[in-house]
C-alpha atoms as a PDB file:
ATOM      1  CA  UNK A   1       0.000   0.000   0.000  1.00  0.00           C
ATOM      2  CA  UNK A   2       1.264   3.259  -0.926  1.00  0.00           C
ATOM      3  CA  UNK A   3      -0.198   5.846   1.512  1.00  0.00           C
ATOM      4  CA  UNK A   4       1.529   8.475  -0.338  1.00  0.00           C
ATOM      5  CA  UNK A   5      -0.257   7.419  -3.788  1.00  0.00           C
ATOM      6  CA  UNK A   6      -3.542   7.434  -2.567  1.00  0.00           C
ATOM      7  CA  UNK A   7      -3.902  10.251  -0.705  1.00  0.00           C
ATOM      8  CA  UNK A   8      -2.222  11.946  -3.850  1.00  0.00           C
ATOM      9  CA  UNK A   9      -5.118  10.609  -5.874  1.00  0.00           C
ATOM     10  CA  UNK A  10      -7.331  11.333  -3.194  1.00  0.00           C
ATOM     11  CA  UNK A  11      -6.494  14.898  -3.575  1.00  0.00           C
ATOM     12  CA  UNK A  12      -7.604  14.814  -7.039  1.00  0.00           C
ATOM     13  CA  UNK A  13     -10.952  13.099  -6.383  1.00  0.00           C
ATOM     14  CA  UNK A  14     -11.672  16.220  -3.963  1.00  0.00           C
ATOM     15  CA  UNK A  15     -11.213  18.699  -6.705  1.00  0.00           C
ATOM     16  CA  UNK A  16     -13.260  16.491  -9.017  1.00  0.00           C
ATOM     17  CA  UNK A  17     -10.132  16.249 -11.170  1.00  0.00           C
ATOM     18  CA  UNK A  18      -8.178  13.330 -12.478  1.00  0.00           C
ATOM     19  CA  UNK A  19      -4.268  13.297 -13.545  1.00  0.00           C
ATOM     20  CA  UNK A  20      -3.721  14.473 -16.738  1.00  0.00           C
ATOM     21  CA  UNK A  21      -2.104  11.568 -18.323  1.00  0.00           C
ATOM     22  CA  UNK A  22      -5.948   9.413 -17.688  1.00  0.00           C
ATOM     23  CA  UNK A  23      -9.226  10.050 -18.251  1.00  0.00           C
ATOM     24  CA  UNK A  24     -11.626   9.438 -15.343  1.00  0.00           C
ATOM     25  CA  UNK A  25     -12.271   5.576 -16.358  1.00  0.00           C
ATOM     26  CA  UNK A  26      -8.604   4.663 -15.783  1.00  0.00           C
ATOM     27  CA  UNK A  27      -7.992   6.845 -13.047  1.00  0.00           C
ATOM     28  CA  UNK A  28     -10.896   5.159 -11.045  1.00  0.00           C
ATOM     29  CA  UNK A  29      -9.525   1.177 -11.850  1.00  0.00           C
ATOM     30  CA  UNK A  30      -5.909   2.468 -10.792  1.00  0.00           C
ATOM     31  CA  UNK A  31      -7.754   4.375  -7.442  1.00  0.00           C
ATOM     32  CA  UNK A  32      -9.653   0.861  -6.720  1.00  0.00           C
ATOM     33  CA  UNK A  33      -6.541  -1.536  -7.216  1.00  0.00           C
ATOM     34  CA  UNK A  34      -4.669   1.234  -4.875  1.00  0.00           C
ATOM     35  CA  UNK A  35      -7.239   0.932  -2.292  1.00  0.00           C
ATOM     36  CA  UNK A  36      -8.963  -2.350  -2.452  1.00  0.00           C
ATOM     37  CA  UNK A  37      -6.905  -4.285   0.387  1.00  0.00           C
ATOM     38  CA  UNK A  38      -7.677  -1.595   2.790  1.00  0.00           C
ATOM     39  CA  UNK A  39     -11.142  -0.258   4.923  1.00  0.00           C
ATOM     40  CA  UNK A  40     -10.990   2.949   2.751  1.00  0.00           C
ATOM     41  CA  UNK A  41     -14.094   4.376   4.946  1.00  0.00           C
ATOM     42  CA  UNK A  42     -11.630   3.739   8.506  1.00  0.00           C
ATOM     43  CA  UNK A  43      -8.594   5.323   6.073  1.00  0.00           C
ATOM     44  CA  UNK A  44     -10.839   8.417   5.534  1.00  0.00           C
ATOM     45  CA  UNK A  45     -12.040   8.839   9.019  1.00  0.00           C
ATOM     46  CA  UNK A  46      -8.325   8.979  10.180  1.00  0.00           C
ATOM     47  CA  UNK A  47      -7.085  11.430   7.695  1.00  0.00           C
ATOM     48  CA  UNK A  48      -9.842  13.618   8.189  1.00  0.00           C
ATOM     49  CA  UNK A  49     -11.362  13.011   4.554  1.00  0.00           C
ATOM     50  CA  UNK A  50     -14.574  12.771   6.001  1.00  0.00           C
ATOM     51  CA  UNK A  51     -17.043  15.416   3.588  1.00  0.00           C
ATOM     52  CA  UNK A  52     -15.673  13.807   0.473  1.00  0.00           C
ATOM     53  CA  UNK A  53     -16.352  10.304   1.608  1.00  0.00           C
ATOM     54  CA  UNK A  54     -19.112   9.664  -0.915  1.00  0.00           C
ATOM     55  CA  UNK A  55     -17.328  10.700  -3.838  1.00  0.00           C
ATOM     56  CA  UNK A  56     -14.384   8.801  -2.972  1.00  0.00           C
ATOM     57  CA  UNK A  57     -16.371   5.708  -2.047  1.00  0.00           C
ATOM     58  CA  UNK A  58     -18.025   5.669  -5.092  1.00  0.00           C
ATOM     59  CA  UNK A  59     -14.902   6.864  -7.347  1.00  0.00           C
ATOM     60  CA  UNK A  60     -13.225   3.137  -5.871  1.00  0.00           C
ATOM     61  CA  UNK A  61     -16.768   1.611  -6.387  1.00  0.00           C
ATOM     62  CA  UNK A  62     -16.595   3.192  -9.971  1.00  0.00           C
ATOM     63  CA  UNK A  63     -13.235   1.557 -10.383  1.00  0.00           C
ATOM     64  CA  UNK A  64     -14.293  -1.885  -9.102  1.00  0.00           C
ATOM     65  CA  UNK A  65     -17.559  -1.868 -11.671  1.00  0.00           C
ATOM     66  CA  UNK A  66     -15.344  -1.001 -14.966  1.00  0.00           C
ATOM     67  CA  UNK A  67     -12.560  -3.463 -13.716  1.00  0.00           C
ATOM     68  CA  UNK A  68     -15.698  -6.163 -13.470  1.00  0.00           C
ATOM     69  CA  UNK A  69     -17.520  -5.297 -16.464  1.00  0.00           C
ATOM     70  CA  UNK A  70     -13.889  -5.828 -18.487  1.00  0.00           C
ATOM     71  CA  UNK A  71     -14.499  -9.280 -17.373  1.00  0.00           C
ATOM     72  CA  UNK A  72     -18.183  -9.824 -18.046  1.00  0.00           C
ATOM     73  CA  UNK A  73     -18.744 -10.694 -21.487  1.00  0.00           C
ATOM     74  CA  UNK A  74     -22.898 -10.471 -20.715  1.00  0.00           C
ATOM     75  CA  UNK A  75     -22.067  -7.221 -19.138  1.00  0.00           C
ATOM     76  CA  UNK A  76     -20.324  -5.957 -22.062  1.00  0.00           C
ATOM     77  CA  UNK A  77     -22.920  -7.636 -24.358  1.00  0.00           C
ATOM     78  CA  UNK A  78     -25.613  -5.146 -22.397  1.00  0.00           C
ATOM     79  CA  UNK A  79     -23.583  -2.111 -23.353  1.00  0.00           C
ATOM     80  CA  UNK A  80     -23.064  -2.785 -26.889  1.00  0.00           C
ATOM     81  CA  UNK A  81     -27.152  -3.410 -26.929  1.00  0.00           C
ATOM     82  CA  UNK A  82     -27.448  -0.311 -25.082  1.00  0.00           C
ATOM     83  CA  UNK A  83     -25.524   1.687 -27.599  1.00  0.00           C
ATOM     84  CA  UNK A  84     -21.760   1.649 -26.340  1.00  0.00           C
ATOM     85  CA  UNK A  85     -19.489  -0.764 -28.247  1.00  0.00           C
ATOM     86  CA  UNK A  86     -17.014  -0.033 -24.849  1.00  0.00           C
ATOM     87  CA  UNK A  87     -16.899   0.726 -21.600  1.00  0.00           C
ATOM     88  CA  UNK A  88     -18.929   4.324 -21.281  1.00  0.00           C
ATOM     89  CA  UNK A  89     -16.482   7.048 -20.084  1.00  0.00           C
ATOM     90  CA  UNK A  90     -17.873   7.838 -16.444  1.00  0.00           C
ATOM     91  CA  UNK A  91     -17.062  10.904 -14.375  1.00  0.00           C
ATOM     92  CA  UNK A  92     -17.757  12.207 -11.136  1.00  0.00           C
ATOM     93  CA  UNK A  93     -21.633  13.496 -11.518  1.00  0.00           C
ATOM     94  CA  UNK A  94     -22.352   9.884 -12.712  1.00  0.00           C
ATOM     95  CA  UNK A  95     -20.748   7.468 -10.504  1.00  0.00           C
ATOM     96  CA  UNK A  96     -23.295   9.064  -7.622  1.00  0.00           C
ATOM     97  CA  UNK A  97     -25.798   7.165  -9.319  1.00  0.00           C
ATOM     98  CA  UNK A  98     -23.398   3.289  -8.073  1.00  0.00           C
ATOM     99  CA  UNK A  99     -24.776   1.070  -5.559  1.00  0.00           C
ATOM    100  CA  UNK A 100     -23.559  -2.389  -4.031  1.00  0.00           C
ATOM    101  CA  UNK A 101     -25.812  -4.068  -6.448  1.00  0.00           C
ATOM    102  CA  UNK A 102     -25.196  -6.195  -9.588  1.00  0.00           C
ATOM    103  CA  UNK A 103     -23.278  -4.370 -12.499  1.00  0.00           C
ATOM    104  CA  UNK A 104     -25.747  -4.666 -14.841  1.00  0.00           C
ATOM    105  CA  UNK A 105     -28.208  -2.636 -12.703  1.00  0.00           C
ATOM    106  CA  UNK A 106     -25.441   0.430 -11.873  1.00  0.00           C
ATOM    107  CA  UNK A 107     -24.820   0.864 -15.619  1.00  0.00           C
ATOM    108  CA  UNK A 108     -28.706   0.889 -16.562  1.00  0.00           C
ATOM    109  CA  UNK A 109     -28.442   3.727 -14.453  1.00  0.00           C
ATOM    110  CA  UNK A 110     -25.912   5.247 -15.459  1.00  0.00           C
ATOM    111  CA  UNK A 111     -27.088   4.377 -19.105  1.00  0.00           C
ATOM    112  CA  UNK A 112     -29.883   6.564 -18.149  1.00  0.00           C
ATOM    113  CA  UNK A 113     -28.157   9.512 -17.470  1.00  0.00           C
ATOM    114  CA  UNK A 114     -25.740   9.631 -19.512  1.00  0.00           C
ATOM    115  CA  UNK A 115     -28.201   9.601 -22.017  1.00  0.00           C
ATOM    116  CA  UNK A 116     -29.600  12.614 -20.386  1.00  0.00           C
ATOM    117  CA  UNK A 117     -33.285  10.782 -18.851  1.00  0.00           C
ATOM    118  CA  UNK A 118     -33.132  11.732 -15.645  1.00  0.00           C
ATOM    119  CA  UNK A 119     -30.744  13.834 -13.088  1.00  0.00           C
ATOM    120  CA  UNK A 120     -28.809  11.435 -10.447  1.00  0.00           C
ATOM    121  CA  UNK A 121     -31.852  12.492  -7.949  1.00  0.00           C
ATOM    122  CA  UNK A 122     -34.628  11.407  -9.986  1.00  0.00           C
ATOM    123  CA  UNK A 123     -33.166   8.381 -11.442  1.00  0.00           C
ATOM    124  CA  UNK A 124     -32.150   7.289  -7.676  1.00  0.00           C
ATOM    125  CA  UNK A 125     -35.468   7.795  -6.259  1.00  0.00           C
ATOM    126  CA  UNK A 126     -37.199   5.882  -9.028  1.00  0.00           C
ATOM    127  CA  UNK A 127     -35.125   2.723  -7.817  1.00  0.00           C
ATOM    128  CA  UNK A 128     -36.187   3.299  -4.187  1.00  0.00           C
ATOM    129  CA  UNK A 129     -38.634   0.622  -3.878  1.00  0.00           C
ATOM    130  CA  UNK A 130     -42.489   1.838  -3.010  1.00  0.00           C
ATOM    131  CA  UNK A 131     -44.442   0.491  -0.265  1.00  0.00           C
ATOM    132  CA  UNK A 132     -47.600  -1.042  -0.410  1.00  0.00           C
ATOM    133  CA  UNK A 133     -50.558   0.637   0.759  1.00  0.00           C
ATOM    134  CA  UNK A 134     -51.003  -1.605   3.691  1.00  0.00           C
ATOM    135  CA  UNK A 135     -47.228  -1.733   4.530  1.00  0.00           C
ATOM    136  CA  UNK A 136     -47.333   2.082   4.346  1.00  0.00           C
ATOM    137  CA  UNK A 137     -49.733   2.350   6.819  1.00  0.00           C
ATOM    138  CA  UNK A 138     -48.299  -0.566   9.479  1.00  0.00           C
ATOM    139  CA  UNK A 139     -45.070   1.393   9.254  1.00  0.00           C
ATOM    140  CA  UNK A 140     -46.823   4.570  10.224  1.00  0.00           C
ATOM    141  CA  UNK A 141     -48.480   3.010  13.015  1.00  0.00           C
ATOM    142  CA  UNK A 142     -45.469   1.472  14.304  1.00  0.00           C
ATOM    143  CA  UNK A 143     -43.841   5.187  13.984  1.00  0.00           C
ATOM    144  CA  UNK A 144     -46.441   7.242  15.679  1.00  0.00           C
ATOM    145  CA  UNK A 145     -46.164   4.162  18.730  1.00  0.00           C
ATOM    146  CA  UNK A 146     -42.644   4.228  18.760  1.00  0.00           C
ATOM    147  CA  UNK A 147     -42.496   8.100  18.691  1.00  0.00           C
ATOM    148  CA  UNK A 148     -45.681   8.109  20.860  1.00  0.00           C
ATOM    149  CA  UNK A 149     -47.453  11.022  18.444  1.00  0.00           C
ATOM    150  CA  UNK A 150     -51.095  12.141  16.942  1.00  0.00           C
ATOM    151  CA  UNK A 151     -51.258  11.649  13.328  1.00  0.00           C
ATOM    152  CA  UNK A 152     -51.590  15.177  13.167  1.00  0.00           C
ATOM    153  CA  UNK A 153     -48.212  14.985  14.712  1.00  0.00           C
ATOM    154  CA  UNK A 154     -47.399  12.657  12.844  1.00  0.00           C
ATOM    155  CA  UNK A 155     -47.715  14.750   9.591  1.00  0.00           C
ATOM    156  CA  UNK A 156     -46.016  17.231  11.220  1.00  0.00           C
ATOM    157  CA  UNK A 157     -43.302  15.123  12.072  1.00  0.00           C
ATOM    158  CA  UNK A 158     -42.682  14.059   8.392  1.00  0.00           C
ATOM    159  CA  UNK A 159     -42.799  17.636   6.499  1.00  0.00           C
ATOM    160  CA  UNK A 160     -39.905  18.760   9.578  1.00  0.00           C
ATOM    161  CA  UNK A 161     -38.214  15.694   8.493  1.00  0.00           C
ATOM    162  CA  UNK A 162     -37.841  15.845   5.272  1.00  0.00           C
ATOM    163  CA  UNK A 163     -37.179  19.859   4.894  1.00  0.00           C
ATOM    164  CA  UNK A 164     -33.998  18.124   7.346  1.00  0.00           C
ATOM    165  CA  UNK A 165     -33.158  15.339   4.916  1.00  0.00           C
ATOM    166  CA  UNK A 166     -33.500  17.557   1.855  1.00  0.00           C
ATOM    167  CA  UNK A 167     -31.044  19.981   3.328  1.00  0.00           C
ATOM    168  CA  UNK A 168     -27.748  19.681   3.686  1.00  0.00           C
ATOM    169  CA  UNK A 169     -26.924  22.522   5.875  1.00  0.00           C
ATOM    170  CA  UNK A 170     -30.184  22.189   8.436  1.00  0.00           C
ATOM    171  CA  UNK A 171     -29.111  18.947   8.705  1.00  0.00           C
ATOM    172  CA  UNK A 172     -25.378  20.017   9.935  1.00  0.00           C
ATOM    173  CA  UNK A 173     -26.739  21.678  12.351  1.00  0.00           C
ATOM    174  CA  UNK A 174     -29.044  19.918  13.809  1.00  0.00           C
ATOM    175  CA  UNK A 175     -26.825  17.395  13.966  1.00  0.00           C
ATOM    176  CA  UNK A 176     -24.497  19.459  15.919  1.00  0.00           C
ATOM    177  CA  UNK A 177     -27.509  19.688  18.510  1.00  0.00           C
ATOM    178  CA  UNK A 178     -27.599  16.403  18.731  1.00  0.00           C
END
């Protein structure tokens, strides 16, 4: 492991950048064989890395997923019936869109946005599964128990919530109360 190395291409992922020998693809395979035999999140914490986690985690996750699909003739046989004979050049905006899920399922993401359906918010929320009517309604009677609220409360309780979860800087600081 070569601490110096990846923090040097560590600093790059923080600027959104990538050296200027590579283009983003080959940047993020070298990043994930640099950092695959270590916790990368613990490496982070300790080197105070901590508001770019996400981008890093996913710029390694990014790396891992074109190193895979190399290997995956089916995978590759999806892109070329998708449109792209190779590998699609990825960059920072679209790896946000990677999960821990199968291959296939990342790149018909980022499929999707590269071909310009959907911003990285939209096209993650219409993956987030939906809940059935009567689920919806055990889980919001298990809340307002748990929570020990009014529906009206209840209601209340959600709109607060997400204004919190749909802002980055309310959230800092209530988290700071906290």
């Amino acid at each position: 492991m070569n601490v110096s190395k990846i923090e040097n291409m560590i600093n790059y992922i923080s600027t959104s950048e990538t050296p200027k020998n590579q283009d983003f693809n080959e940047f993020a395979v070298e990043f994930y064989l640099e950092t695959r035999d270590i916790p990368l999140s613990k490496f982070l914490k300790v080197r105070n890395y901590s508001s770019k986690t996400p981008k890093i985690m996913n710029t390694k996750k990014a790396g891992e997923l074109i190193l895979e699909t190399k290997n995956n003739p089916k995978i590759m046989s999806f892109l070329n019936d998708n449109g792209y004979s190779d590998i699609p050049k990825l960059n920072y905006s679209a790896i946000m869109l990677l999960r821990k899920i199968d291959p296939e399922k990342n790149w018909k993401k980022v499929i999707k946005y590269l071909k310009g359906k959907g911003t990285i918010d939209e096209i993650n929320r219409k993956n987030k599964k939906t809940l059935l009517p009567e689920d919806r309604e055990n889980l919001e009677k298990y809340l307002k128990e748990k929570l020990e609220i009014t529906s009206d409360e209840f209601q209340k309780f959600l709109n607060l919530y997400s204004k919190v979860i749909n802002d980055k800087e309310l959230k800092k600081s209530i988290n700071k109360l906290v």
